[in-house]
Protein backbone atom coordinates (compact mmCIF):
# COMPACT_ATOMS: atom_id res chain seq x y z
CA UNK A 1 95.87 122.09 88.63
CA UNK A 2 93.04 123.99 86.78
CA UNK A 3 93.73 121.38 83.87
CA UNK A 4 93.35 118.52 86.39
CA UNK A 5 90.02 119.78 87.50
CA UNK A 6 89.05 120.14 83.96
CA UNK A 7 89.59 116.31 83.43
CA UNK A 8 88.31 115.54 85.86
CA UNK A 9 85.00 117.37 86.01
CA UNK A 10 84.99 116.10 82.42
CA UNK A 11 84.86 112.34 83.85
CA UNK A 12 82.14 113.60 86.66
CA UNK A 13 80.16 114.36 84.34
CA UNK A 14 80.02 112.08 82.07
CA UNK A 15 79.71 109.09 84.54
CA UNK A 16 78.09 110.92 87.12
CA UNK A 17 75.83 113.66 85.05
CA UNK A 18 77.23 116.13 87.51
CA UNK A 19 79.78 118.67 88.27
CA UNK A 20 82.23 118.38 91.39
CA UNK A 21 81.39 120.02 94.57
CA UNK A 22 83.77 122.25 96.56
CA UNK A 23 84.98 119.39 98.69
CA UNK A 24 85.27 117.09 95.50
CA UNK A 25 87.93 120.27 93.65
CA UNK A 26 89.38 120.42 97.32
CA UNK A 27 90.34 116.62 97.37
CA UNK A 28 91.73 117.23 93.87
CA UNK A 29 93.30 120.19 94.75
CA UNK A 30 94.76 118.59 98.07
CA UNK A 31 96.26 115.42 97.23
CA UNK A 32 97.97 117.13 94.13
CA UNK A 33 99.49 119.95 95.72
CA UNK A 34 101.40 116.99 97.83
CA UNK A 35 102.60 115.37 94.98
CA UNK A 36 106.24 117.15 94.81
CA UNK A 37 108.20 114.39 92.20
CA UNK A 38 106.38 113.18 88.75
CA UNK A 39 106.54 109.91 89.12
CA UNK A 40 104.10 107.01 89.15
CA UNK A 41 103.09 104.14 86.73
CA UNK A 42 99.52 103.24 86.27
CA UNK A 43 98.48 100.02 84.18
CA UNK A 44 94.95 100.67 82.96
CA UNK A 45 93.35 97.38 81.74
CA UNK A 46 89.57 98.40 80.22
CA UNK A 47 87.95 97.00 77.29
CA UNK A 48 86.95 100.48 76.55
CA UNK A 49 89.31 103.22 76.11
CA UNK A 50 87.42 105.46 74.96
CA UNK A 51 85.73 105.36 78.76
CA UNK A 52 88.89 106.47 80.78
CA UNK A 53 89.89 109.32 78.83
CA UNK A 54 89.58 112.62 81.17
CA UNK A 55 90.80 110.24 84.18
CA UNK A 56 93.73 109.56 82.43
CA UNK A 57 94.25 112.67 81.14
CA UNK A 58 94.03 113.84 84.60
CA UNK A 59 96.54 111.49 86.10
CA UNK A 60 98.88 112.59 83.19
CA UNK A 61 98.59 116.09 83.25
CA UNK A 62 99.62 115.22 87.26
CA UNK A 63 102.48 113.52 86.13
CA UNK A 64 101.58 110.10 86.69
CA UNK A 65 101.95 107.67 83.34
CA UNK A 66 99.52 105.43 82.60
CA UNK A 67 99.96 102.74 80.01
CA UNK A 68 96.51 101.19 78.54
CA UNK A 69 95.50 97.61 78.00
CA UNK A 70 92.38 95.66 77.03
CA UNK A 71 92.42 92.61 78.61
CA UNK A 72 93.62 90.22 81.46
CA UNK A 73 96.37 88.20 79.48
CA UNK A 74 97.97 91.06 78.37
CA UNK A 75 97.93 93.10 81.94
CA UNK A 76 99.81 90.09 83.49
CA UNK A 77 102.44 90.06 80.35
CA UNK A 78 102.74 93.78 81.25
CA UNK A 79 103.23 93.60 85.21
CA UNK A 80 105.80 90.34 84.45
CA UNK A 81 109.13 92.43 85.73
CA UNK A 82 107.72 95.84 85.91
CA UNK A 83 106.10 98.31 88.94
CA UNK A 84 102.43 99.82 88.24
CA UNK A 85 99.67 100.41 90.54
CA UNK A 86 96.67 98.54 88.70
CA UNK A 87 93.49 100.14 87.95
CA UNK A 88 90.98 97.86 86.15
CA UNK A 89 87.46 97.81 84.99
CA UNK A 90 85.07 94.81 85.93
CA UNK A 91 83.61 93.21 83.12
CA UNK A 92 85.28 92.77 79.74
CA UNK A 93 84.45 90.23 77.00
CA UNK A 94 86.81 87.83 78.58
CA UNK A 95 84.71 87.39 81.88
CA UNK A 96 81.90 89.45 83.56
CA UNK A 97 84.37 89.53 86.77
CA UNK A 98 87.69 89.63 84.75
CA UNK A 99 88.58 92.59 87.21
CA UNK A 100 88.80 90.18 89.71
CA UNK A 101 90.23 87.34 87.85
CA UNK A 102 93.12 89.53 86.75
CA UNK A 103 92.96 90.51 90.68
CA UNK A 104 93.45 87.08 91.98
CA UNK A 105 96.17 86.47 89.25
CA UNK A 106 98.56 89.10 90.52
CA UNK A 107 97.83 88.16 94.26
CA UNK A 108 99.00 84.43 93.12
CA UNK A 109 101.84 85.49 91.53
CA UNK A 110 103.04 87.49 95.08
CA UNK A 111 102.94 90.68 93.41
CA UNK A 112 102.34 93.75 95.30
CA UNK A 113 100.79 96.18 93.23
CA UNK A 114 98.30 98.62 94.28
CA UNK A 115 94.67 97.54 93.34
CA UNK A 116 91.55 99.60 92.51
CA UNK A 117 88.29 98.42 90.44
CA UNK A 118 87.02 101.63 88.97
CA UNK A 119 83.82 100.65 87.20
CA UNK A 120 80.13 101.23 86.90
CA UNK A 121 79.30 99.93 90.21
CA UNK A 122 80.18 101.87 93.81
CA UNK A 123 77.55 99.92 96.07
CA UNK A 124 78.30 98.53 99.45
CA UNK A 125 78.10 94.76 98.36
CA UNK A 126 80.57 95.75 95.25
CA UNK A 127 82.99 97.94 97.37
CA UNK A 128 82.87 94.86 100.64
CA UNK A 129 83.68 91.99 98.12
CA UNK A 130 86.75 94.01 96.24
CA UNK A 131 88.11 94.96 99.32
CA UNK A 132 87.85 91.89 100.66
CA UNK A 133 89.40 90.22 97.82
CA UNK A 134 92.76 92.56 98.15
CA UNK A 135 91.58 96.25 96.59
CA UNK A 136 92.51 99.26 98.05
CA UNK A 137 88.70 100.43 96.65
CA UNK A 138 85.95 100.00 94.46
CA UNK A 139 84.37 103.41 93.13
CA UNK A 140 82.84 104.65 89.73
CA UNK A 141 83.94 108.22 91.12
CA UNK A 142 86.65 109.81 89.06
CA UNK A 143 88.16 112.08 92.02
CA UNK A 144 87.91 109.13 94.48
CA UNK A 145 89.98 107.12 91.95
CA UNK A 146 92.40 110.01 91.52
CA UNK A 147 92.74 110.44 95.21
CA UNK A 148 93.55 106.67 95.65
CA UNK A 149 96.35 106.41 93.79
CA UNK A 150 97.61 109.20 93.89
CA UNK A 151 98.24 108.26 97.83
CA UNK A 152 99.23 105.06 96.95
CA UNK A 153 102.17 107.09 94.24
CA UNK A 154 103.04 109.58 97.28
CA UNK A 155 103.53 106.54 99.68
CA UNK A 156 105.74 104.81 96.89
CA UNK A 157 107.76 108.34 96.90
């Protein structure tokens, strides 16, 4: 768990230039410790790796497996046949909303998977439209994100 925190303070820090509060390690500390099976696929589609690197150290060191990939076309060649919840960025080269686009693509195709936008952006208007649009959230907080899904993975388990 310690290594979690680690990770994910890492992340807090350097998108949020803080440290987590109590409550923040609690969440962590929480929704792990209910976790009982490793398990758990995660498709990661950001244009910038080098961006998501504590989270998904975080959800790996919890057992979760996350499989990286830069752009919309390839996402939807990844989810063709297989089971992920979907965490994706906003903008990428492709598009300024390609999070959405790549959003609206799975919904057409009738496939489930769990949806979060984890970028820059965690205001109202941002978090209303995503949601609105089929997300479970919209955040640029690393232990919301890690919360999310990792309810969404216990649900699945």
């Amino acid at each position: 768990t310690e290594s979690i925190l680690h990770r994910l303070e890492q992340a807090e820090e350097a998108k949020q230039g803080k440290v987590l509060s109590a409550d923040q390690r609690g969440r962590v500390v929480d929704v792990y410790s209910r976790k009982s099976l490793s398990g758990g696929r995660v498709l990661w589609v950001d244009d910038v790796p080098s961006s998501i690197t504590y989270e998904r150290e975080a959800f790996e060191l919890a057992g979760v497996s996350t499989v990286w990939i830069g752009d919309t076309e390839g996402a939807l060649g990844l989810l063709e046949g297989n089971k992920f919840d979907v965490i994706s960025d906003m903008g990428r080269p492709e598009s300024e909303r390609a999070g959405y686009e790549l959003l609206e693509s799975v919904l057409r195709r009738g496939d489930a998977a769990p949806f979060v936008i984890y970028s820059s952006s965690r205001s109202p208007e941002h978090i209303e439209e995503a949601t609105s649009r089929g997300c479970l959230v919209a955040t640029n907080d690393p232990v919301e994100l890690f919360e999310v899904v990792m309810e969404e993975i216990l649900k699945a388990y």
